[in-house]
Protein backbone atom coordinates (compact mmCIF):
# COMPACT_ATOMS: atom_id res chain seq x y z
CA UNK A 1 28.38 80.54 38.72
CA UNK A 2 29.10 83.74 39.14
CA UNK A 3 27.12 86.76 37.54
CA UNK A 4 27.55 88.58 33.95
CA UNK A 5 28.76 91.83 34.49
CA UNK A 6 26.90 94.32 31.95
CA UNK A 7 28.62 97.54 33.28
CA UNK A 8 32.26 98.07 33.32
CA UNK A 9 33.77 101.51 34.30
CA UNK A 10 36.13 103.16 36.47
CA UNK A 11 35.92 106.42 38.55
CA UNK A 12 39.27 108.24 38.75
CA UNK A 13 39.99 109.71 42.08
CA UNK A 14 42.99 112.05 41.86
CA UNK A 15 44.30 112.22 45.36
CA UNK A 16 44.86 108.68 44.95
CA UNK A 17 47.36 108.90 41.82
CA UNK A 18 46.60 106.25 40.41
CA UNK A 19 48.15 104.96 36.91
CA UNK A 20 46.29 101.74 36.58
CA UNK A 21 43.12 100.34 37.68
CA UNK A 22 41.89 96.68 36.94
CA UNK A 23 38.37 96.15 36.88
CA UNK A 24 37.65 93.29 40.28
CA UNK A 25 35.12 91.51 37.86
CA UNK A 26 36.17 88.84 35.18
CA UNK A 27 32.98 87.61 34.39
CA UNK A 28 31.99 89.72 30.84
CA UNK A 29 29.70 89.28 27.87
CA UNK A 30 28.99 90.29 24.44
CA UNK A 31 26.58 92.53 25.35
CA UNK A 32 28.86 93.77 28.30
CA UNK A 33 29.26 97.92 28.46
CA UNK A 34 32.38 99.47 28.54
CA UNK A 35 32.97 103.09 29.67
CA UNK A 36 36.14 104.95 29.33
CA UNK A 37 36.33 108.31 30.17
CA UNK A 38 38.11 110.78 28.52
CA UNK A 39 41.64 110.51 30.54
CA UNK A 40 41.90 106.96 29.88
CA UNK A 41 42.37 103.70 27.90
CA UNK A 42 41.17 100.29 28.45
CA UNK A 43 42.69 97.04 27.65
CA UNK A 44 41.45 93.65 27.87
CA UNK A 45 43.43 90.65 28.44
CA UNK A 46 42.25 87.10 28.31
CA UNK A 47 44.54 83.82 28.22
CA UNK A 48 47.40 85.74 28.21
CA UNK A 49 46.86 87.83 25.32
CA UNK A 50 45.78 91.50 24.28
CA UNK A 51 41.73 90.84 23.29
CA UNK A 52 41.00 94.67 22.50
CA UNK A 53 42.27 98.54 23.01
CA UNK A 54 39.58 100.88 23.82
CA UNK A 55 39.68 104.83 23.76
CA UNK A 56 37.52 107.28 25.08
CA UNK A 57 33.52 106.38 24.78
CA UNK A 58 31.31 104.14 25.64
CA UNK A 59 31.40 100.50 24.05
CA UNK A 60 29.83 97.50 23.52
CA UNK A 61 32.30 94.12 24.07
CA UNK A 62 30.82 92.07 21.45
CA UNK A 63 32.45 90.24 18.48
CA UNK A 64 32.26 93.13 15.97
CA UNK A 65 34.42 95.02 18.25
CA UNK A 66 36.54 91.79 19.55
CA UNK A 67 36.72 89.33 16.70
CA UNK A 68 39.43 87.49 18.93
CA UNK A 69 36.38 86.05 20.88
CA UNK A 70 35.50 83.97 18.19
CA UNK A 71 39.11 82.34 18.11
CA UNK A 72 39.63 82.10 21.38
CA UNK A 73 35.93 81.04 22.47
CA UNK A 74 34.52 80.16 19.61
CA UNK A 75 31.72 82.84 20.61
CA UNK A 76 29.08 83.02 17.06
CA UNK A 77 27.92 86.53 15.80
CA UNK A 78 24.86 87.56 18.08
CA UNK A 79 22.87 86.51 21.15
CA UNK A 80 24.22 86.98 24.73
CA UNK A 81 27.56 85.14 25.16
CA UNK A 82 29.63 85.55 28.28
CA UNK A 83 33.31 84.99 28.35
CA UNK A 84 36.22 85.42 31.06
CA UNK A 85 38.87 88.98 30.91
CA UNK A 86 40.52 91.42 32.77
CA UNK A 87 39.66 94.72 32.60
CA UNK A 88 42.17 97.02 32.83
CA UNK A 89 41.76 101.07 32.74
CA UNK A 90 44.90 103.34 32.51
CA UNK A 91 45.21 106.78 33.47
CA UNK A 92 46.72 108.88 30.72
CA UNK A 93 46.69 112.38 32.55
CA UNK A 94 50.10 113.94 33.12
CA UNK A 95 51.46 114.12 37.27
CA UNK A 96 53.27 117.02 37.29
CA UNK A 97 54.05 116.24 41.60
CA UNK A 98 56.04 112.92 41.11
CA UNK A 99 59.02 114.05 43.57
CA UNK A 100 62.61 112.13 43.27
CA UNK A 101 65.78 112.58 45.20
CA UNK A 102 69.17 111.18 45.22
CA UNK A 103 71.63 109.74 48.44
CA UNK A 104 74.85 110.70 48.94
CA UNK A 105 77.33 111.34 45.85
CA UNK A 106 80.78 112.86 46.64
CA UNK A 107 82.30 115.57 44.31
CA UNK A 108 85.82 116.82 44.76
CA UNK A 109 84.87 120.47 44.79
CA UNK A 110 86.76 123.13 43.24
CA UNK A 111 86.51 125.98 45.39
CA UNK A 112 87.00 124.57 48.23
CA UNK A 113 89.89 121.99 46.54
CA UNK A 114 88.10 118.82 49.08
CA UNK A 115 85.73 116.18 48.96
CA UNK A 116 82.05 117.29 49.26
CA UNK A 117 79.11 115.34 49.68
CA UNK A 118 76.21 116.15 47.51
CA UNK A 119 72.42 115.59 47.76
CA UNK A 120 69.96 116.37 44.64
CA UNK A 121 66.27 116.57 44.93
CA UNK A 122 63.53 117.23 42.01
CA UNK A 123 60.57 116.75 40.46
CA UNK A 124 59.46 115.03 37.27
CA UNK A 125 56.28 114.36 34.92
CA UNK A 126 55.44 111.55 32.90
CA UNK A 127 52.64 110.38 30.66
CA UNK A 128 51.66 107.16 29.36
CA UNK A 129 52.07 106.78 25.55
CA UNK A 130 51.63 103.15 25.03
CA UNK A 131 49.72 101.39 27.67
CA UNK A 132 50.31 98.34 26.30
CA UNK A 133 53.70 98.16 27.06
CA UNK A 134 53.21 99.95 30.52
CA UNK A 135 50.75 96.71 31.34
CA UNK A 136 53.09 94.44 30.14
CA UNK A 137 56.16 95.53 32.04
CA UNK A 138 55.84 96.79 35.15
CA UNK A 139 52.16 95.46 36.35
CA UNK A 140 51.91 92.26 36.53
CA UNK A 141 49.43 90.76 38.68
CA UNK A 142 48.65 93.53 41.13
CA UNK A 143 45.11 95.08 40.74
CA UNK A 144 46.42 98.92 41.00
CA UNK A 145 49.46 100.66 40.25
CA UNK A 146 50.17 103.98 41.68
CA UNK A 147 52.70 107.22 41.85
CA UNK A 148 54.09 105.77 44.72
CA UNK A 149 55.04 102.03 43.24
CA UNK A 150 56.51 104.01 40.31
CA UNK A 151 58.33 106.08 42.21
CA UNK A 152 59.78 102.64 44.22
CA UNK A 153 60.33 100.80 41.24
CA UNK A 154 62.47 102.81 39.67
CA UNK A 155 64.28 104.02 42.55
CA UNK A 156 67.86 102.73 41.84
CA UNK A 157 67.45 103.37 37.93
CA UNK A 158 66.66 107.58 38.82
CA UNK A 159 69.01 107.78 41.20
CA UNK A 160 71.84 106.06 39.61
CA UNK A 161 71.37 107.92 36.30
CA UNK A 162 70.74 111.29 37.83
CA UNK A 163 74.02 111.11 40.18
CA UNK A 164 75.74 110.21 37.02
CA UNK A 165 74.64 113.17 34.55
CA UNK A 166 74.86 115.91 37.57
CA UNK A 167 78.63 114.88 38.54
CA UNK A 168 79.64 114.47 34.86
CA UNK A 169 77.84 117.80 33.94
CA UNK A 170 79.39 120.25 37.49
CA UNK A 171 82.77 118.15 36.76
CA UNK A 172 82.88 118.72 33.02
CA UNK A 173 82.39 122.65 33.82
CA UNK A 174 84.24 122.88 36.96
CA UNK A 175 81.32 124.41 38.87
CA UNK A 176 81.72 124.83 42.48
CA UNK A 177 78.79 124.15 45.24
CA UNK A 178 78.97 127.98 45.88
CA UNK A 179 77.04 128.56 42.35
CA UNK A 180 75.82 125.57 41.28
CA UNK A 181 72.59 127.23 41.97
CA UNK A 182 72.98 129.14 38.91
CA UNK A 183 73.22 126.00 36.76
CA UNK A 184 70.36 124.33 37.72
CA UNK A 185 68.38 124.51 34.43
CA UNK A 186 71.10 123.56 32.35
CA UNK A 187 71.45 120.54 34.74
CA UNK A 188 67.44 120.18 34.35
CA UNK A 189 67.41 119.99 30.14
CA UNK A 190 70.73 117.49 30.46
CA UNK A 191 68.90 115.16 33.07
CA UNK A 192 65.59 114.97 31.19
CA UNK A 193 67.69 114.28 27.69
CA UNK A 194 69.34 111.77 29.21
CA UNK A 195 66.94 110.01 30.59
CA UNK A 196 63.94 110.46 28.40
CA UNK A 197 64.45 107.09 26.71
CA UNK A 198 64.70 105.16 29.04
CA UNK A 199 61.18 105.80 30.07
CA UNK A 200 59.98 105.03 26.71
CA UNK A 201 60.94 101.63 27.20
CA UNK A 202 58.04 101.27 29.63
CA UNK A 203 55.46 103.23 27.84
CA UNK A 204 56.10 106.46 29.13
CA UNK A 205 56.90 110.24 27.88
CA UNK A 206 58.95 112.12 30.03
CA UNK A 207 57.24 115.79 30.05
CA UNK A 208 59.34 117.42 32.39
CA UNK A 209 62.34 116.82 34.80
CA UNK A 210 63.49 119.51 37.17
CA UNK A 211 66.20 119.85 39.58
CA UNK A 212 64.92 121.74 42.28
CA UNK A 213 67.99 122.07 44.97
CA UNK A 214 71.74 120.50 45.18
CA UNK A 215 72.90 121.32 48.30
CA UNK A 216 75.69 119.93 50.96
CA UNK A 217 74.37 116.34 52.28
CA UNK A 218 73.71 117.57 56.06
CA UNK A 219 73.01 113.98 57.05
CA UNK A 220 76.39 113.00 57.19
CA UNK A 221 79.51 114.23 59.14
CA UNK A 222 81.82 115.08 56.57
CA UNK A 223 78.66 117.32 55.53
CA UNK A 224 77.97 118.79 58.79
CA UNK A 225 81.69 119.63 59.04
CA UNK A 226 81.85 121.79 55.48
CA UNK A 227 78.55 123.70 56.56
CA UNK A 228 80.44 124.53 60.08
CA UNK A 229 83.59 125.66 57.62
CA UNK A 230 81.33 127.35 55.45
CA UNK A 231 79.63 129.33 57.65
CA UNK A 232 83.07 130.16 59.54
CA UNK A 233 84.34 131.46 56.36
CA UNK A 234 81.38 133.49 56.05
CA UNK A 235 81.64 135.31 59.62
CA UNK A 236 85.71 135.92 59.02
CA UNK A 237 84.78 137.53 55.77
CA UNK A 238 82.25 139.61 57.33
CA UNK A 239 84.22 139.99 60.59
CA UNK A 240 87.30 140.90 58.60
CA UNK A 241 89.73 138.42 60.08
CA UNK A 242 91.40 135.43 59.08
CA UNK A 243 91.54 131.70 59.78
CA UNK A 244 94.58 131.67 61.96
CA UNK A 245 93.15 134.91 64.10
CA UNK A 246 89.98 132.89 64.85
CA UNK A 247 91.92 129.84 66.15
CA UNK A 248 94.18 132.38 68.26
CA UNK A 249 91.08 133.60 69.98
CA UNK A 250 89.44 130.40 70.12
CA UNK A 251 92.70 129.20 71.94
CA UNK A 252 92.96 132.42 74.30
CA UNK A 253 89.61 131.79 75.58
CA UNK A 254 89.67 127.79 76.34
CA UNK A 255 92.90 129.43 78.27
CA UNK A 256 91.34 132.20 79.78
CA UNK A 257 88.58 129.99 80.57
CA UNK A 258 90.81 127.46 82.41
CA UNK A 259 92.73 129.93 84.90
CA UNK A 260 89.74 129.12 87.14
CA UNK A 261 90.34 125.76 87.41
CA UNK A 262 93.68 125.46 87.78
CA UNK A 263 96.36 126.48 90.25
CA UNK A 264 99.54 127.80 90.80
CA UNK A 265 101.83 127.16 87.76
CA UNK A 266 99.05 125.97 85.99
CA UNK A 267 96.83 129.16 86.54
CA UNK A 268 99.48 131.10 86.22
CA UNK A 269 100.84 129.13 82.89
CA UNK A 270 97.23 129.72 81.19
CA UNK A 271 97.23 133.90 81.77
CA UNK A 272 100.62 133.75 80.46
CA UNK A 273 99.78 131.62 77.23
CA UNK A 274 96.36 133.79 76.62
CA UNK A 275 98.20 136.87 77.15
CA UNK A 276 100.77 136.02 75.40
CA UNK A 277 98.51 134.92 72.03
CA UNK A 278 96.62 137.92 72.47
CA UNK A 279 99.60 140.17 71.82
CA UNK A 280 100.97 138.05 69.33
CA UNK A 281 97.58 139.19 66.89
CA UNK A 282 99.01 143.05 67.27
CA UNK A 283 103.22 142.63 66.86
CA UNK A 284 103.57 141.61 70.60
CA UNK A 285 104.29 138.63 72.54
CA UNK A 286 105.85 137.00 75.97
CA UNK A 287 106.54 133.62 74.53
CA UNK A 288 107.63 134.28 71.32
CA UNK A 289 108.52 137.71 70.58
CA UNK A 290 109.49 139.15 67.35
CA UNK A 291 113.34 139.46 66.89
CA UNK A 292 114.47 142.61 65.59
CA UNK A 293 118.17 141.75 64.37
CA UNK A 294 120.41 143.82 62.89
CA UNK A 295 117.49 146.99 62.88
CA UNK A 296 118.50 150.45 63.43
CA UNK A 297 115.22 151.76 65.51
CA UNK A 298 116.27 155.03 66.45
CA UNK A 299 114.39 156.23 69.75
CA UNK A 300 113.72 159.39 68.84
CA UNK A 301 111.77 158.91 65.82
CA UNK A 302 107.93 157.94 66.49
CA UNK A 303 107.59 157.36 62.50
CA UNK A 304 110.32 154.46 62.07
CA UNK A 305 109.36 152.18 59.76
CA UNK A 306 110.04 148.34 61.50
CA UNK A 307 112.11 146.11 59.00
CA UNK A 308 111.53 143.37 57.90
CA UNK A 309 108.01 143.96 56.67
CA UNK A 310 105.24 141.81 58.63
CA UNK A 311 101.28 142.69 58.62
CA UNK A 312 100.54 145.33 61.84
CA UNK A 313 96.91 146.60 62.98
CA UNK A 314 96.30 150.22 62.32
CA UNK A 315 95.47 152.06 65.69
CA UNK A 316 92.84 154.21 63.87
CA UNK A 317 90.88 151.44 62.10
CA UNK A 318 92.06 148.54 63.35
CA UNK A 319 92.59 147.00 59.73
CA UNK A 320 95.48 145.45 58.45
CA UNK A 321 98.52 147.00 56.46
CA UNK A 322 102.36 146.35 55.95
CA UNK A 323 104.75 147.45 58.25
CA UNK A 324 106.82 148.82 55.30
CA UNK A 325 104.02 150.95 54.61
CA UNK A 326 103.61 155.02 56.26
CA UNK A 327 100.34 155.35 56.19
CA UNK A 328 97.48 153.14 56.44
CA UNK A 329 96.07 152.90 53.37
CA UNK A 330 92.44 152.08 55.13
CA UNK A 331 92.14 155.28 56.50
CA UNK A 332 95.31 157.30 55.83
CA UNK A 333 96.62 157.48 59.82
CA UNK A 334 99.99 157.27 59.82
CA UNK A 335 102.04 154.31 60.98
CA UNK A 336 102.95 155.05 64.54
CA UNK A 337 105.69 152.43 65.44
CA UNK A 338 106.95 151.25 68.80
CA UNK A 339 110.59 151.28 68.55
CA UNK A 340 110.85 147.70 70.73
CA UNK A 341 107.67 146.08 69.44
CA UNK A 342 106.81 147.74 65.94
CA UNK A 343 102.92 148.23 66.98
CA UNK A 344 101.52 151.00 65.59
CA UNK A 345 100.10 153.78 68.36
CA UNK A 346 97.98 156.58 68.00
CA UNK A 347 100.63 159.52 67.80
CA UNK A 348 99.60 161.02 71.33
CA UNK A 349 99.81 157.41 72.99
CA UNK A 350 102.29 157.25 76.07
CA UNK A 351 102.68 153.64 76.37
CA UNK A 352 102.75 151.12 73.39
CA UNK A 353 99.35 149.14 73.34
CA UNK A 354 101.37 146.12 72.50
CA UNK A 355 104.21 145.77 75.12
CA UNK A 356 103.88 148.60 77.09
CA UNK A 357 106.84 150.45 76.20
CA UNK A 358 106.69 154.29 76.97
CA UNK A 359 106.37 156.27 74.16
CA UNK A 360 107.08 159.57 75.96
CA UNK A 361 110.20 160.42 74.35
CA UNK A 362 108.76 160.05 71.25
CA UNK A 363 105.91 162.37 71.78
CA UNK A 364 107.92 165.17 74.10
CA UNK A 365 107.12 168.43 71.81
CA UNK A 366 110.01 170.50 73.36
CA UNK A 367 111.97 167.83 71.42
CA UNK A 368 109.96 168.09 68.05
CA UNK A 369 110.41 170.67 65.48
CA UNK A 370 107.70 172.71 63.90
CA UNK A 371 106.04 171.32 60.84
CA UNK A 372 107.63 171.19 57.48
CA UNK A 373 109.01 169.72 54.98
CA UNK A 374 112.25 167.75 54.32
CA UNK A 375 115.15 169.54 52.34
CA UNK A 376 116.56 166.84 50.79
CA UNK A 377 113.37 165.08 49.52
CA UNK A 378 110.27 167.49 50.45
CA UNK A 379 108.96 164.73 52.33
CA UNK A 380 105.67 166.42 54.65
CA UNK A 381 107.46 165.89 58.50
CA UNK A 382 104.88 167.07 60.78
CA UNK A 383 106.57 166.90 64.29
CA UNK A 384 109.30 164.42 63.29
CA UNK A 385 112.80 164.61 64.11
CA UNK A 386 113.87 162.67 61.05
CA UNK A 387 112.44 162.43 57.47
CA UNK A 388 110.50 159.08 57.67
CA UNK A 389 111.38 158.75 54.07
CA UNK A 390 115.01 159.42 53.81
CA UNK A 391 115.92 159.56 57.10
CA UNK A 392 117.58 163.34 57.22
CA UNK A 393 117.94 164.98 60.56
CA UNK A 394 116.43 168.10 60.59
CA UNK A 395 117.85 170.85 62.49
């Protein structure tokens, strides 16, 4: 027969986070002592029932504090009577380091008007309020129960019901990955509301619940492929040039790159098609050049304003403006336009940057009166031979 345990107690360690802790002995008497230290609660179970709750303090397990015994052993009052229970020691301190985390949830973005792929990761603390209930739902006959079993245990339940409040909550408010960063305690409050009862149902009080990231899932390729966007987006905003431009030069230099390879009409082909993109990002182009029907360019006018209006790159700043404009309005040089091309040259240029048309006509200053203004709309003329803004010939 095995011996009568007359010390029962339990050493907390907290690096092992432990919830639960059941004592290995079973063999106990009435003159048994019980320790409980101030973090924690004991409960004894025999024959499938609840014998006693103990608190903080050291106590004695005889029938004054258990009269169960005498029902379910038919122990008397005095003397030194053993009897068979499990021991079992709870941790009520509060882990504030229980970390959760969510897979995969897709959220049709409204920024960027596509389908995105979310992850969510957080933290959360919990105490036990009624280790009763704890003991009687989720331990069953293991001997410890740790962070890490809760944690597995209620895997699916956090991550469904997280994944559900966070989409409902960034859909319901039309928030965008870009700043969902700024919502994050308002997400934390909603999450911890929500879910708050259904850890009571096993005992527990939720103290806390925080969302510490949402970010793009970078695990999976439709993730990978938004970052790349993202952070392409970024550059042309910084870079100042658009979508289409990037592809242009991204296409110019798999061309460029492949005049090595190839030969004759090939080679050839690929300088034509890079040369031919690259001039097609400033007004020019060999494959496709702009058509100029039914324009009046007159020769003799370096200030002629190309019709219809298309976006040109100012020769001073290299920014963008409107050919219908006569000035840049980036820097305030004026629009310089070839009369076969419409790309706008600095006003000393001999040959158009863009095509290579010669621009010495336009510039010859034994041709160009002195500077004035126009007399039928005071328009300033510099060295033009007509008004740029009403078209007058001056003489």
């Amino acid at each position: 027969m095995a011996a009568i345990i007359d010390f029962v107690k339990w050493d907390t360690r907290p690096e092992e986070q432990l919830f639960a802790w059941k004592f290995p002995a079973t063999n106990l008497s009435t003159y048994t002592q019980l320790v409980v230290s101030e973090s924690q609660e004991a409960i004894l179970f025999s024959k499938g029932q609840v014998v006693g709750k103990f608190g903080p303090g050291k106590h004695t397990l005889n029938t004054e504090n258990l009269p169960i015994l005498r029902n379910l052993f038919g122990i008397p009052f005095g003397g030194k009577n053993p009897f068979s229970a499990e021991v079992w020691f709870v941790n009520k301190l509060i882990p504030l380091n229980l970390d959760w985390t969510t897979d995969s949830m897709m959220y049709h973005d409204p920024d960027y008007q596509t389908m995105v792929p979310l992850l969510a990761k957080g933290r959360y603390g919990i105490k036990i309020v009624d280790a009763e209930k704890f003991l009687m739902k989720l331990v069953g006959t293991t001997t410890t129960f740790s962070a890490g079993q809760l944690t597995d245990n209620f895997y699916g339940a956090t991550v469904s019901k997280t994944k559900s409040t966070i989409l409902q909550f960034i859909m319901s408010n039309k928030i965008g990955i870009k700043t969902i960063s700024a919502f994050l305690d308002g997400l934390s409050e909603s999450l911890r509301i929500s879910i708050a009862t259904f850890w009571e149902e096993y005992g527990f009080q939720l103290i806390s619940f925080y969302i510490t990231t949402i970010e793009v899932d970078s695990n999976t390729d439709a993730g990978k492929m938004i970052l790349k966007a993202m952070s392409q987006q970024s550059a042309q905003i910084i870079g100042g040039y658009t979508w289409q431009q990037s592809q242009v030069f991204d296409a110019a230099d798999k061309a460029i790159d492949g005049m090595g390879n190839g030969k004759g009409e090939n080679s050839l082909l690929g300088i034509v098609i890079a040369t031919n993109m690259m001039e097609n990002l400033t007004g020019g182009g060999l494959l496709n050049p702009v058509s100029y029907k039914n324009q009046e360019i007159n020769p003799d006018f370096k200030n002629t304003v190309v019709t219809p209006p298309r976006e040109v790159y100012c020769s001073n700043c290299a920014k963008k403006f409107s050919s219908n404009m006569k000035f840049c309005p980036h820097c305030g040089d004026p629009y310089t336009a070839c009369p076969k091309c419409g790309a706008d040259n600095d006003v000393n240029a001999k040959k158009c940057v863009s095509c290579g048309t010669g621009l010495s006509v336009l510039t010859n200053e034994s041709s160009a009166i002195t500077q004035g203004s126009c007399k039928r709309c005071s328009y300033k003329l510099g060295h033009a031979l007509y008004c740029p803004n009403c078209g007058l010939k001056n003489e």
